[in-house]
PDB file of N, CA and C in Angstrom:
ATOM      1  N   UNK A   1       0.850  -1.175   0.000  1.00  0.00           N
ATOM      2  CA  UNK A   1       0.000   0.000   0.000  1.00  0.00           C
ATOM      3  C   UNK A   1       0.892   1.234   0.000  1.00  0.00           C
ATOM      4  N   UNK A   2       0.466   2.520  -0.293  1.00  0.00           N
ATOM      5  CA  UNK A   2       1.285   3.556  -0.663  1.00  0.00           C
ATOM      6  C   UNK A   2       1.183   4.045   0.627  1.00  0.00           C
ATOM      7  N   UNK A   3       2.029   5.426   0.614  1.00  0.00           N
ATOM      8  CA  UNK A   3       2.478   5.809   2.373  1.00  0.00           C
ATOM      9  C   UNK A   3       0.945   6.344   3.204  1.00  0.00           C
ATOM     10  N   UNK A   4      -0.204   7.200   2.008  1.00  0.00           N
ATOM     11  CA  UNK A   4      -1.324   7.662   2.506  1.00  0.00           C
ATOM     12  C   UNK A   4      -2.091   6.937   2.373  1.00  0.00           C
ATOM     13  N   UNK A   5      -2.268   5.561   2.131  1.00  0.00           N
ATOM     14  CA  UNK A   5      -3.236   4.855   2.810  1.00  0.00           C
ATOM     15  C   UNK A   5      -2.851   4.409   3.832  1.00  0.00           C
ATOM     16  N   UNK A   6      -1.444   4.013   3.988  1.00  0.00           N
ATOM     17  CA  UNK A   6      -0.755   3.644   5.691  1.00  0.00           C
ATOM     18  C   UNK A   6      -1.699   4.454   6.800  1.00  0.00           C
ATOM     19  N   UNK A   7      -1.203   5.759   6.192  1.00  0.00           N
ATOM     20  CA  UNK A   7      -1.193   6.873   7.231  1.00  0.00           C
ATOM     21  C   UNK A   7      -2.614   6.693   7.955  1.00  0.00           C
ATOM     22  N   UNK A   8      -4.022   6.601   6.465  1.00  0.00           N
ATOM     23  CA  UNK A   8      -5.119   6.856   6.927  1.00  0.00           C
ATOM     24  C   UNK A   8      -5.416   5.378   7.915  1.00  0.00           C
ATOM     25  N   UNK A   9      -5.042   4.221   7.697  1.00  0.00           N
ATOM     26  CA  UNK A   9      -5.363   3.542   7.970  1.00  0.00           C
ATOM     27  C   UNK A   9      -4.770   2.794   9.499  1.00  0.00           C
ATOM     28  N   UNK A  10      -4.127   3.589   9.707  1.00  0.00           N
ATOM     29  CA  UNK A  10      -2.687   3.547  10.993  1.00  0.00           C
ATOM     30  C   UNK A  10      -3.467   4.567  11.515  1.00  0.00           C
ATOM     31  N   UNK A  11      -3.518   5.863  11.143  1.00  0.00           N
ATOM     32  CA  UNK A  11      -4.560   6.452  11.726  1.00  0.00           C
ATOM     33  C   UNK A  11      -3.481   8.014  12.286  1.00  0.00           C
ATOM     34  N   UNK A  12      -2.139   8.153  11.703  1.00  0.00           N
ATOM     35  CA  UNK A  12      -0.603   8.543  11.928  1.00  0.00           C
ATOM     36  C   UNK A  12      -0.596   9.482  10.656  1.00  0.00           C
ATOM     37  N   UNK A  13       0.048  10.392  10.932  1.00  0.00           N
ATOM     38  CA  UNK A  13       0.410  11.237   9.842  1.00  0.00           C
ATOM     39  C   UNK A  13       1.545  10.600   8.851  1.00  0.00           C
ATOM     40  N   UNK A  14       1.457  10.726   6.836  1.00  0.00           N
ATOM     41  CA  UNK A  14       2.493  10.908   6.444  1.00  0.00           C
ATOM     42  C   UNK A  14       4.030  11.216   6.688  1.00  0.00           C
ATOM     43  N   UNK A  15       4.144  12.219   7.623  1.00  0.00           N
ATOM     44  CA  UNK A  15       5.629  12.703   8.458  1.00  0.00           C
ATOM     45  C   UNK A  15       6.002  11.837   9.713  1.00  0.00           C
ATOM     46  N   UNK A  16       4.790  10.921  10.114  1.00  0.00           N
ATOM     47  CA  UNK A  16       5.758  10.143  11.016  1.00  0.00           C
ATOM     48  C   UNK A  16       5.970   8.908  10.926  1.00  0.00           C
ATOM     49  N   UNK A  17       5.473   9.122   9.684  1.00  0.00           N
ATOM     50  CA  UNK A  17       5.888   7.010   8.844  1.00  0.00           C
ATOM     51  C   UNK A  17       7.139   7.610   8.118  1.00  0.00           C
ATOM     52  N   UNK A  18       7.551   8.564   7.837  1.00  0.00           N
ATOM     53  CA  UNK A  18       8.892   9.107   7.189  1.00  0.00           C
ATOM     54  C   UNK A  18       9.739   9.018   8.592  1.00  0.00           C
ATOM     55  N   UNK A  19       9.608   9.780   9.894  1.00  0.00           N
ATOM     56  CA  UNK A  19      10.061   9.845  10.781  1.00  0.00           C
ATOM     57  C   UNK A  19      10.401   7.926  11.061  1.00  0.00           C
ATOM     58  N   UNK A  20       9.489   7.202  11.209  1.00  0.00           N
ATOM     59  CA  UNK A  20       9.279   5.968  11.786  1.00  0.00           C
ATOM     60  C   UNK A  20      10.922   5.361  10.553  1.00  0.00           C
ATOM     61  N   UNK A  21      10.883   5.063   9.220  1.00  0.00           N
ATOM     62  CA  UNK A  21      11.381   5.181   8.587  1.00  0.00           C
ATOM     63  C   UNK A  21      12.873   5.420   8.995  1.00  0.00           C
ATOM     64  N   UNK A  22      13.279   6.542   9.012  1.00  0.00           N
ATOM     65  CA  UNK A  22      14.409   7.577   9.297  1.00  0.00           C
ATOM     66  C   UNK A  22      15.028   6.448  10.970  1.00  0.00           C
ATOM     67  N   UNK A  23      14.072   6.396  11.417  1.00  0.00           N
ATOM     68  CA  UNK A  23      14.281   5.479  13.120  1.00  0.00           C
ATOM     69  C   UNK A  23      14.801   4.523  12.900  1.00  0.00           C
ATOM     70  N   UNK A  24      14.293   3.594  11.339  1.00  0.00           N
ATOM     71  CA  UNK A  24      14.634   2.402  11.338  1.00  0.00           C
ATOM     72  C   UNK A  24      13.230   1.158  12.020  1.00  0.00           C
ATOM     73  N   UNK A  25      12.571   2.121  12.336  1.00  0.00           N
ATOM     74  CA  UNK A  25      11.311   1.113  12.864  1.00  0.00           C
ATOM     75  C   UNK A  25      10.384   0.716  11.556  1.00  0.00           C
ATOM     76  N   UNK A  26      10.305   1.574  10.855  1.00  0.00           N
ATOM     77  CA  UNK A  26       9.370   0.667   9.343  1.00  0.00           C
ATOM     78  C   UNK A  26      10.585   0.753   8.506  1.00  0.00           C
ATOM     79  N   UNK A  27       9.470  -0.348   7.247  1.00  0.00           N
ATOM     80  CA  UNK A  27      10.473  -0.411   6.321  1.00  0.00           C
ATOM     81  C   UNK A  27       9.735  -0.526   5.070  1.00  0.00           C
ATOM     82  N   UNK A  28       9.811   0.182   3.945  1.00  0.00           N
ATOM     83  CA  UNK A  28       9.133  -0.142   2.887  1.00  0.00           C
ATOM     84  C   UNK A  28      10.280  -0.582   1.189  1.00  0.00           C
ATOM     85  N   UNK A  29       9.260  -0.836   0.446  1.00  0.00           N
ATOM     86  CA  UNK A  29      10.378  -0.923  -0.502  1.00  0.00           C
ATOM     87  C   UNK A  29       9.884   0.376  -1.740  1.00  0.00           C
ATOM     88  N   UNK A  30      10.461   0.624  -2.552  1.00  0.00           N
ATOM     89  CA  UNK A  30      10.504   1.354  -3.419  1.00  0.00           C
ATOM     90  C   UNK A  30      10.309   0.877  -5.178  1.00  0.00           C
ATOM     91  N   UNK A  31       9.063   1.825  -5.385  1.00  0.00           N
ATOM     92  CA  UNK A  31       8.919   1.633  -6.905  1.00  0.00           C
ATOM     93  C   UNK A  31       9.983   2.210  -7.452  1.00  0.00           C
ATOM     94  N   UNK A  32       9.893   1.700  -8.620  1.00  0.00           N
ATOM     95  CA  UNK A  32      10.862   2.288 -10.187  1.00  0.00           C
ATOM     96  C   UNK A  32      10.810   3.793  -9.813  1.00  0.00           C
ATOM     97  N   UNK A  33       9.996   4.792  -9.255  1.00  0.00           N
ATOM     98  CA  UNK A  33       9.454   5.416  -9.603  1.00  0.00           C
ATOM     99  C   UNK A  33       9.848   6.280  -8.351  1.00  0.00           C
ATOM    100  N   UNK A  34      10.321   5.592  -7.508  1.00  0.00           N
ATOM    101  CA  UNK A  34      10.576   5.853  -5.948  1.00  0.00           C
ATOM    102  C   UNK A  34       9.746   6.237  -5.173  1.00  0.00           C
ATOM    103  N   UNK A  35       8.323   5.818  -4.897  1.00  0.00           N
ATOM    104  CA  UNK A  35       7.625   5.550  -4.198  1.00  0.00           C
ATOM    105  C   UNK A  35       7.409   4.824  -3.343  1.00  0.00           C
ATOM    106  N   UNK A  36       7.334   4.877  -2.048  1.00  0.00           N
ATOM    107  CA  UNK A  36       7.220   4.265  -0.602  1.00  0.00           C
ATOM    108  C   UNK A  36       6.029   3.265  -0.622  1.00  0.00           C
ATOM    109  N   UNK A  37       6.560   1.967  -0.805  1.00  0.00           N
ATOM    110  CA  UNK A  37       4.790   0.518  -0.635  1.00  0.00           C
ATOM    111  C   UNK A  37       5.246  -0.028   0.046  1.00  0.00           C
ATOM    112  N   UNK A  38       4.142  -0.041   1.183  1.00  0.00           N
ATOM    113  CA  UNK A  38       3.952  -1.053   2.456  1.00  0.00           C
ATOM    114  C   UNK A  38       3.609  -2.203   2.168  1.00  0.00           C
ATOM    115  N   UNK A  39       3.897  -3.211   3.236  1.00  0.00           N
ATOM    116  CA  UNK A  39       3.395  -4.470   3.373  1.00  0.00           C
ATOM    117  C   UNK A  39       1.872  -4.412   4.114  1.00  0.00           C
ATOM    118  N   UNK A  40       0.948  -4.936   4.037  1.00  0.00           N
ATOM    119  CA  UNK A  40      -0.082  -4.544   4.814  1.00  0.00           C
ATOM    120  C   UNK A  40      -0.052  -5.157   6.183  1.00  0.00           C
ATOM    121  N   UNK A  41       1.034  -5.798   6.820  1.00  0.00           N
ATOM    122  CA  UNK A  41       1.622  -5.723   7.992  1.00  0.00           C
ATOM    123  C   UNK A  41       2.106  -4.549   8.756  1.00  0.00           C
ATOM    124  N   UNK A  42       2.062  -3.367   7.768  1.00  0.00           N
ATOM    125  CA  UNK A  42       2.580  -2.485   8.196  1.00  0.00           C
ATOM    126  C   UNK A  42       1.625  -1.408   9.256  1.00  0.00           C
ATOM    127  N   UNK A  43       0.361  -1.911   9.126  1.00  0.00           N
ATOM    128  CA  UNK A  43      -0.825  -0.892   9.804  1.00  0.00           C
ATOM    129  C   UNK A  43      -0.676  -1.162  11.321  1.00  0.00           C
ATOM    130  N   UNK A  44      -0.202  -2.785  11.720  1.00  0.00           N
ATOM    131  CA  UNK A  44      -0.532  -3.511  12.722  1.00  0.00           C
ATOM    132  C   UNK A  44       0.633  -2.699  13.478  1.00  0.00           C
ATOM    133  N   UNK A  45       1.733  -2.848  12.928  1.00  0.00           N
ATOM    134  CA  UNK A  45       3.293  -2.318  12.844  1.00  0.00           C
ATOM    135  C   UNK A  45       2.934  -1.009  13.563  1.00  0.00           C
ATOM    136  N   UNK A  46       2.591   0.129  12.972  1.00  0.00           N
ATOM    137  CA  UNK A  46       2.434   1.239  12.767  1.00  0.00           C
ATOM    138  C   UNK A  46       1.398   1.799  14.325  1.00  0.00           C
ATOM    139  N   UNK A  47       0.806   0.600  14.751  1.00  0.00           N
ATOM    140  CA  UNK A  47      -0.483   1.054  15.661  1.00  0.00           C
ATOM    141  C   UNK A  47       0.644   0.557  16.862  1.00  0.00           C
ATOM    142  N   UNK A  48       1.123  -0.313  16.812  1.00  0.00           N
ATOM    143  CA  UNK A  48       1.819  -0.897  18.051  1.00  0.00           C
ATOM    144  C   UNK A  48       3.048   0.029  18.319  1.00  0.00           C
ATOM    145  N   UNK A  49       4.110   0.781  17.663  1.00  0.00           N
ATOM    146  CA  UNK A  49       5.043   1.734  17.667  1.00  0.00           C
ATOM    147  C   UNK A  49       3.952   2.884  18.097  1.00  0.00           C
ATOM    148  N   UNK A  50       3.083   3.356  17.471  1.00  0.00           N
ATOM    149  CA  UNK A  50       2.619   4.160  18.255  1.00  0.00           C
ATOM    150  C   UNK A  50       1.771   3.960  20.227  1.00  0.00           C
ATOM    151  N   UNK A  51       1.765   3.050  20.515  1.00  0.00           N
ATOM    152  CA  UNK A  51       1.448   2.495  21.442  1.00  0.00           C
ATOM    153  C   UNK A  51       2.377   2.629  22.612  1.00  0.00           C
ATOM    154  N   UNK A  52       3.343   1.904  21.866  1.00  0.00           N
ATOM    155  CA  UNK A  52       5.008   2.067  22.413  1.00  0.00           C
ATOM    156  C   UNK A  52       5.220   3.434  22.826  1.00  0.00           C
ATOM    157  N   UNK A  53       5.119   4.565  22.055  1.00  0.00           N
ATOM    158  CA  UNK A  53       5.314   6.045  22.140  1.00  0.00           C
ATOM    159  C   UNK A  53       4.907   6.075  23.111  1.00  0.00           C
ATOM    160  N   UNK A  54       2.970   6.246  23.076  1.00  0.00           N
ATOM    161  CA  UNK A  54       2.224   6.372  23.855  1.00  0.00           C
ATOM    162  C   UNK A  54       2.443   5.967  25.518  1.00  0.00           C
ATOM    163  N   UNK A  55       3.301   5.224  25.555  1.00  0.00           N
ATOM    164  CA  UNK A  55       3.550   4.550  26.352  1.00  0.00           C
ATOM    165  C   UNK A  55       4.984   5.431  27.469  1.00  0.00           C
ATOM    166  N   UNK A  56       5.377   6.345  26.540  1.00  0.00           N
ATOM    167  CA  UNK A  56       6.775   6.680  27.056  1.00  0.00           C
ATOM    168  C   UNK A  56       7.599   5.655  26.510  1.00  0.00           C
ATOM    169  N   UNK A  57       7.993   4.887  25.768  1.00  0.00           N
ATOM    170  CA  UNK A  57       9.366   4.315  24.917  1.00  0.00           C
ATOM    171  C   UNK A  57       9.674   5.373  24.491  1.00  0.00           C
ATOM    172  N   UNK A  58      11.221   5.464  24.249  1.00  0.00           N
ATOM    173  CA  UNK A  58      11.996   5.967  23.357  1.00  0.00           C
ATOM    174  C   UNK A  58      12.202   5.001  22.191  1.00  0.00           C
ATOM    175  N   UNK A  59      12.165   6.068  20.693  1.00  0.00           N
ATOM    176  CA  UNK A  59      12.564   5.068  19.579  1.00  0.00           C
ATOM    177  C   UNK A  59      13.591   4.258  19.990  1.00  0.00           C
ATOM    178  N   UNK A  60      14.555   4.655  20.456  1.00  0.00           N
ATOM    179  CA  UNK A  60      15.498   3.378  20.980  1.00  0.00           C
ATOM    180  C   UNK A  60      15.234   2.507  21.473  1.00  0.00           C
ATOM    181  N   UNK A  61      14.042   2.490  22.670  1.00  0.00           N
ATOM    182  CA  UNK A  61      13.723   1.108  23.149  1.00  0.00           C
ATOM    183  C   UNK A  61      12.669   0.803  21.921  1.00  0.00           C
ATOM    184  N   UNK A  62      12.067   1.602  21.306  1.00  0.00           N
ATOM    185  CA  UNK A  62      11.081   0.704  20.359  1.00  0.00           C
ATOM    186  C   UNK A  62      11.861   0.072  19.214  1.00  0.00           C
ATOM    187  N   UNK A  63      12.684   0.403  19.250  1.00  0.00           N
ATOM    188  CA  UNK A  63      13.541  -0.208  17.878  1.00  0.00           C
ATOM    189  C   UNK A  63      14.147  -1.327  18.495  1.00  0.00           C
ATOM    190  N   UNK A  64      14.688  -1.025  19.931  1.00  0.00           N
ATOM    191  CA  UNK A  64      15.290  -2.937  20.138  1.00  0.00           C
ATOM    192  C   UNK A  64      13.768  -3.861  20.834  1.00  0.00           C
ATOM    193  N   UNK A  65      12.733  -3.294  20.853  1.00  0.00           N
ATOM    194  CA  UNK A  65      11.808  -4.396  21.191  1.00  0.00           C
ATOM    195  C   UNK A  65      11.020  -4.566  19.824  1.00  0.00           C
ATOM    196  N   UNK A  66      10.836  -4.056  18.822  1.00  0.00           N
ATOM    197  CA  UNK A  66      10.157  -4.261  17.637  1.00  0.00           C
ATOM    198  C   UNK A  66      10.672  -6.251  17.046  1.00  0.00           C
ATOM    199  N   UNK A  67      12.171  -6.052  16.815  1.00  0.00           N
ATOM    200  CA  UNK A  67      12.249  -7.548  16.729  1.00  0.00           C
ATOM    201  C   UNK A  67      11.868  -8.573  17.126  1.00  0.00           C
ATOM    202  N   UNK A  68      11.924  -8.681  18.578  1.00  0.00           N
ATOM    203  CA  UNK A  68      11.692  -9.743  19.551  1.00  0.00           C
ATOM    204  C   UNK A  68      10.217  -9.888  19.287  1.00  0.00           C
ATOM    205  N   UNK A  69       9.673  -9.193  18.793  1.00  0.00           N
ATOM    206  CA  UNK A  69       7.576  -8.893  19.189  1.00  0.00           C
ATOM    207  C   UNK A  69       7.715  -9.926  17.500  1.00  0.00           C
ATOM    208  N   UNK A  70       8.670  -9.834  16.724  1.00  0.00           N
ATOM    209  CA  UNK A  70       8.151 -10.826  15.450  1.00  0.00           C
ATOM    210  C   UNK A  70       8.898 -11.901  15.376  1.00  0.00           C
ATOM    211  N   UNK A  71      10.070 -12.187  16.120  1.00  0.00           N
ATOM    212  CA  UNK A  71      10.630 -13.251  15.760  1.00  0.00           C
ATOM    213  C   UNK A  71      10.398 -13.894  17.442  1.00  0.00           C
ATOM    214  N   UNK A  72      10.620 -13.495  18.402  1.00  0.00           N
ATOM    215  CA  UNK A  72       9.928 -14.242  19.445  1.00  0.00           C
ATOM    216  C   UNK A  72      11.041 -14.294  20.574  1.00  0.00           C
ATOM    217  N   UNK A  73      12.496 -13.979  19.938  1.00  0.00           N
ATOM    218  CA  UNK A  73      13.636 -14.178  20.283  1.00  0.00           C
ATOM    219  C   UNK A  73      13.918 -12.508  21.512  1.00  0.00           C
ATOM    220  N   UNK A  74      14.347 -13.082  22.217  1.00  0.00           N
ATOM    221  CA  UNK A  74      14.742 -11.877  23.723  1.00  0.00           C
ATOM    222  C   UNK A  74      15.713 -12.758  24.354  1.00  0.00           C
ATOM    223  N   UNK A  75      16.554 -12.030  24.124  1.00  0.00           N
ATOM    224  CA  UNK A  75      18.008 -11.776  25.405  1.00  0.00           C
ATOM    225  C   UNK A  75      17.286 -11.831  26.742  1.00  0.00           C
ATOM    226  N   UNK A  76      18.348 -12.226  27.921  1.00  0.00           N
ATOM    227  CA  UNK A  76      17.904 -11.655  29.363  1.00  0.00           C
ATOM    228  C   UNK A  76      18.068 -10.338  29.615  1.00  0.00           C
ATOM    229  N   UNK A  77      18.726  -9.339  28.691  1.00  0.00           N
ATOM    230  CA  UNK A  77      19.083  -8.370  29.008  1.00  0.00           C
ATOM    231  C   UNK A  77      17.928  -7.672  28.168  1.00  0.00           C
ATOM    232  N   UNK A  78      17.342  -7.867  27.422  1.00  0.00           N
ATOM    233  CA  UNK A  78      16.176  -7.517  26.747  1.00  0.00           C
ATOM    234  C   UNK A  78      14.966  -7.834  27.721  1.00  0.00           C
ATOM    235  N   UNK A  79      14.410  -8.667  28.229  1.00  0.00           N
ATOM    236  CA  UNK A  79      13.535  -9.222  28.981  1.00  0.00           C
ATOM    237  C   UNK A  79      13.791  -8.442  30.530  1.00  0.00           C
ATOM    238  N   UNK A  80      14.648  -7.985  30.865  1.00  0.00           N
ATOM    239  CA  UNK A  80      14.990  -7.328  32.046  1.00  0.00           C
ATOM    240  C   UNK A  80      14.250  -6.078  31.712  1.00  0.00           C
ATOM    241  N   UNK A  81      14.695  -5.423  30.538  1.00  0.00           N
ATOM    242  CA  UNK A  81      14.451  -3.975  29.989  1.00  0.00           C
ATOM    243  C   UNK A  81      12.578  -3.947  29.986  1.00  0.00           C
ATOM    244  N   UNK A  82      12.230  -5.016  29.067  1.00  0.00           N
ATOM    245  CA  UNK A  82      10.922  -4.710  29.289  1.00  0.00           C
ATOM    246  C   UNK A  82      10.007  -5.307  30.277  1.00  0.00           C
ATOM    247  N   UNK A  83      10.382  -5.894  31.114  1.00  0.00           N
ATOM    248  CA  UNK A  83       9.814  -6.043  32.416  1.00  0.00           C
ATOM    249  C   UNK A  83      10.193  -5.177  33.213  1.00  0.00           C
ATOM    250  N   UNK A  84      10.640  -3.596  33.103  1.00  0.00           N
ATOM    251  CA  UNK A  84      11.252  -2.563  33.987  1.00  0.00           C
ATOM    252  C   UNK A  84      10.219  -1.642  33.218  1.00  0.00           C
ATOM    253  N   UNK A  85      10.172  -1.545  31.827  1.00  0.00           N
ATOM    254  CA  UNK A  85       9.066  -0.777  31.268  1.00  0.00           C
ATOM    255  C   UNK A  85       7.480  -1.423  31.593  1.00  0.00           C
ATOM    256  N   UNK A  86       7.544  -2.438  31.450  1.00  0.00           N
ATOM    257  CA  UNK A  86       6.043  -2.700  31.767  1.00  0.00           C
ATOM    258  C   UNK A  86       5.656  -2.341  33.419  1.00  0.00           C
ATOM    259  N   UNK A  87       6.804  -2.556  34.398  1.00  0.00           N
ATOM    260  CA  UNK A  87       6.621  -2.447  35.728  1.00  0.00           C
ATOM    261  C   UNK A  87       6.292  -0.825  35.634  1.00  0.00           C
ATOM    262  N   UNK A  88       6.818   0.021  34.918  1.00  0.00           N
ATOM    263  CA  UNK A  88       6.933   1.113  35.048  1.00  0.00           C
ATOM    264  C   UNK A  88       5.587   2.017  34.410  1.00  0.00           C
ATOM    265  N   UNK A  89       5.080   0.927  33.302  1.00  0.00           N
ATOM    266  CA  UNK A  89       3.693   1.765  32.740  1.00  0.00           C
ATOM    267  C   UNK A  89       2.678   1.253  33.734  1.00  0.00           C
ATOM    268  N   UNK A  90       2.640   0.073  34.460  1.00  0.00           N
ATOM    269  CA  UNK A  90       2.077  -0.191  35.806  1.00  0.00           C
ATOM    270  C   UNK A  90       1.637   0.920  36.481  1.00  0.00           C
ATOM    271  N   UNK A  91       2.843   1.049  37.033  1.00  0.00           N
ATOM    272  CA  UNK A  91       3.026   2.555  38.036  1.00  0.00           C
ATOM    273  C   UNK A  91       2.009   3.389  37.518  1.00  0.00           C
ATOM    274  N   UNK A  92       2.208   4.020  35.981  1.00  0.00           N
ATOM    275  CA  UNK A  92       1.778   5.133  35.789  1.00  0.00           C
ATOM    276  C   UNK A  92       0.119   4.591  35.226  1.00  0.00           C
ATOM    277  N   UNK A  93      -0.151   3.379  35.012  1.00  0.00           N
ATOM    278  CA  UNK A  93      -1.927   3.708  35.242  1.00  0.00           C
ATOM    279  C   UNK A  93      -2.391   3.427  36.744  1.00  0.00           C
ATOM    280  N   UNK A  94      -1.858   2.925  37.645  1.00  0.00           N
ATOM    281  CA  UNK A  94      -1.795   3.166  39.172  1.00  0.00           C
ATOM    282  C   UNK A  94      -1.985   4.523  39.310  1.00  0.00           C
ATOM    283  N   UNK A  95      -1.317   5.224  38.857  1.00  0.00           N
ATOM    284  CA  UNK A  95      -1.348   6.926  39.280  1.00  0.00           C
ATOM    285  C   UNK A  95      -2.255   7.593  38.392  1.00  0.00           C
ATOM    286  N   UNK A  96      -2.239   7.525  37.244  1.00  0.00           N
ATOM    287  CA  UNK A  96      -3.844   7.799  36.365  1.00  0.00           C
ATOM    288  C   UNK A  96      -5.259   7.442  37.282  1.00  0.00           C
ATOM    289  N   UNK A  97      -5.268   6.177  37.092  1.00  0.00           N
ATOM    290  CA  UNK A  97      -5.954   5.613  38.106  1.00  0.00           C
ATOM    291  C   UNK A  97      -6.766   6.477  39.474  1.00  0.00           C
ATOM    292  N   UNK A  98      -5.758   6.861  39.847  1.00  0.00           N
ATOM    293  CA  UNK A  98      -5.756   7.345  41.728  1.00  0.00           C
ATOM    294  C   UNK A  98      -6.365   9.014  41.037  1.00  0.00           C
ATOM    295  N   UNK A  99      -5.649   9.150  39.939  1.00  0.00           N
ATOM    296  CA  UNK A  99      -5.862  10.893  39.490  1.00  0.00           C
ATOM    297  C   UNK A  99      -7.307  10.961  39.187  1.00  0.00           C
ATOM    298  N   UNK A 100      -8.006   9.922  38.441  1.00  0.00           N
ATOM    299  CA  UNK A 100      -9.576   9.485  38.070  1.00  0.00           C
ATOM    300  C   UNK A 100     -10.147   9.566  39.041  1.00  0.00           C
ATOM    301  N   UNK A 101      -9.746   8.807  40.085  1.00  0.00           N
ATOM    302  CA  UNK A 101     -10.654   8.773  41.039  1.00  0.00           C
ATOM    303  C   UNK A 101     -10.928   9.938  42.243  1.00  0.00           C
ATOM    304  N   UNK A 102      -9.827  10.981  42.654  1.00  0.00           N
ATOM    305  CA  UNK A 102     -10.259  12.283  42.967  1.00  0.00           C
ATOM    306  C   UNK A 102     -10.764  12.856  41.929  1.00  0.00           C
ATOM    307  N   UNK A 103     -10.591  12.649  40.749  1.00  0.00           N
ATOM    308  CA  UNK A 103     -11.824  13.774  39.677  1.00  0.00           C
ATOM    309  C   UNK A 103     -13.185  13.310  39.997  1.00  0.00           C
ATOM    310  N   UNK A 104     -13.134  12.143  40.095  1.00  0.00           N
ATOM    311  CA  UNK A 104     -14.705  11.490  40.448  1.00  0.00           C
ATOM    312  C   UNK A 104     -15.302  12.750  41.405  1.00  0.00           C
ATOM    313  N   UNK A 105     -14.535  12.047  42.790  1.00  0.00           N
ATOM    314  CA  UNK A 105     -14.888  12.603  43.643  1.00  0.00           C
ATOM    315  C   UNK A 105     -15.399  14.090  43.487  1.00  0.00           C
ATOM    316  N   UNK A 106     -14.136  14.756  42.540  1.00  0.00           N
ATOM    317  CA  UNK A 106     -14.225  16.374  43.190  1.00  0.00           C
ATOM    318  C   UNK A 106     -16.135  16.863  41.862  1.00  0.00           C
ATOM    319  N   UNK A 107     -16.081  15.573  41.209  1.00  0.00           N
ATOM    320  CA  UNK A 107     -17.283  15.870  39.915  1.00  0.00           C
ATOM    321  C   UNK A 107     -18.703  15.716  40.686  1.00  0.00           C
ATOM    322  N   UNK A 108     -18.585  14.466  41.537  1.00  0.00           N
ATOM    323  CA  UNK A 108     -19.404  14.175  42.506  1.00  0.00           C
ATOM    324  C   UNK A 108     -20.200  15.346  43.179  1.00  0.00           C
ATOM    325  N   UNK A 109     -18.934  15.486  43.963  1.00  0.00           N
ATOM    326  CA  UNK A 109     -19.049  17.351  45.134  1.00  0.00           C
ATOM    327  C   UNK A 109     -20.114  18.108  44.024  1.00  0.00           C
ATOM    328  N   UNK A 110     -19.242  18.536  43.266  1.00  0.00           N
ATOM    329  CA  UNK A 110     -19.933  19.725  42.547  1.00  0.00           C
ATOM    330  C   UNK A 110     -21.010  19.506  41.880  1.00  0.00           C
ATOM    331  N   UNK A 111     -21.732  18.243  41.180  1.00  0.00           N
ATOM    332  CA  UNK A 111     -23.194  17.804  41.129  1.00  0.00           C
ATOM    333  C   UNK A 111     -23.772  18.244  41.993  1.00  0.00           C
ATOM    334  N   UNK A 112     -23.554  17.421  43.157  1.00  0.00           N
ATOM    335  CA  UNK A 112     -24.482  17.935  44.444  1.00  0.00           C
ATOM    336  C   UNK A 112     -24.340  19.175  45.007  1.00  0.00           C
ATOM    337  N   UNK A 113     -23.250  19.862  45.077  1.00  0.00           N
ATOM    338  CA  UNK A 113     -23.464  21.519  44.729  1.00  0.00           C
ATOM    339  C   UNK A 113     -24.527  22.125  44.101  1.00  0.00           C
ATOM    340  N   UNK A 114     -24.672  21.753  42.836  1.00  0.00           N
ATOM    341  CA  UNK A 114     -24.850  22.307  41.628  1.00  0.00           C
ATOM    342  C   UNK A 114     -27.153  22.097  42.318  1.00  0.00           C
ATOM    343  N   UNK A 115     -26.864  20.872  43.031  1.00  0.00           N
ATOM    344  CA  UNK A 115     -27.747  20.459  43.514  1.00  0.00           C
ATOM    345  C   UNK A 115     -28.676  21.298  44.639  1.00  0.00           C
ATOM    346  N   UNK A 116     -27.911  21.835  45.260  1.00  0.00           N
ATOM    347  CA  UNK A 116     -28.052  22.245  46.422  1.00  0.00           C
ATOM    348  C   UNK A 116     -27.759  21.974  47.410  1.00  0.00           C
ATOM    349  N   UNK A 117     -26.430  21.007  47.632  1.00  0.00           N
ATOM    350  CA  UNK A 117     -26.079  20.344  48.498  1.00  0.00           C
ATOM    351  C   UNK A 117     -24.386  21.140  48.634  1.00  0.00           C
ATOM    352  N   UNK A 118     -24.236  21.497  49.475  1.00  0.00           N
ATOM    353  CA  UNK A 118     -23.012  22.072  49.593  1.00  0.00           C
ATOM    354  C   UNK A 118     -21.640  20.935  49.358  1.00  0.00           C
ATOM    355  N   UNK A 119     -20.715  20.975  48.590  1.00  0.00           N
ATOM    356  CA  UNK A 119     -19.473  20.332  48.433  1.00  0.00           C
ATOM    357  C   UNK A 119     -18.806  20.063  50.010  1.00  0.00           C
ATOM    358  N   UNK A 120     -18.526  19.164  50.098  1.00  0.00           N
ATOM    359  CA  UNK A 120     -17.982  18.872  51.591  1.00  0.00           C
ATOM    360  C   UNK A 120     -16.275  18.007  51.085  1.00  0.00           C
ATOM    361  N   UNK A 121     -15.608  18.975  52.216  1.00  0.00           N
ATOM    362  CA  UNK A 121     -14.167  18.807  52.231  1.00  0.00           C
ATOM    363  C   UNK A 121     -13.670  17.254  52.905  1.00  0.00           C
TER     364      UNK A 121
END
């Protein structure tokens, strides 16, 4: 597939499948013509690197865990790394989490404000 159906279908801008590219995290091949065609593996590709981002990875760690996720193969020193990242995105929906749940609360209060019920500390 060409780079703008990637994009639409990844759901990612044109500039960061060039960026992704440039990282070394995708890879396409080139027409006669020098045009960028994907594999249509590449959407799945494309959603999971962004995930990774999403996540706080650095292209560096997404570029040494991209392999292991297709061939199956991890070092201990690889498997250390992302059991320190996964422990670590843990943490941070733990703390999302805890942040949700005083919004509750403080949304709560102010209903019943809004109610006639005074917000209580």
């Amino acid at each position: 597939m060409r780079i703008g159906e990637l994009a639409t279908k990844a759901g990612v801008s044109v500039r960061a499948l060039r960026y992704y590219e440039e990282q070394s995290l995708l890879s396409s091949e080139r027409t006669p013509s020098g045009q960028r065609r994907y594999a249509d593996s590449a959407v799945e590709r494309v959603r999971f690197i962004q995930q990774l981002y999403a996540a706080g990875l650095s292209s560096k760690s997404v570029l040494e865990i991209l392999p292991c996720v297709h061939s199956g193969d991890v070092t201990p020193e690889l498997l250390d790394r992302l059991t320190t990242e996964r422990d670590r995105i843990d943490r941070q929906i733990a703390e999302l989490i805890a942040t949700r749940d005083r919004l509750d609360g403080v949304i709560g209060a102010a209903v019943s404000f809004r109610d006639g019920t005074p917000c209580q500390h």
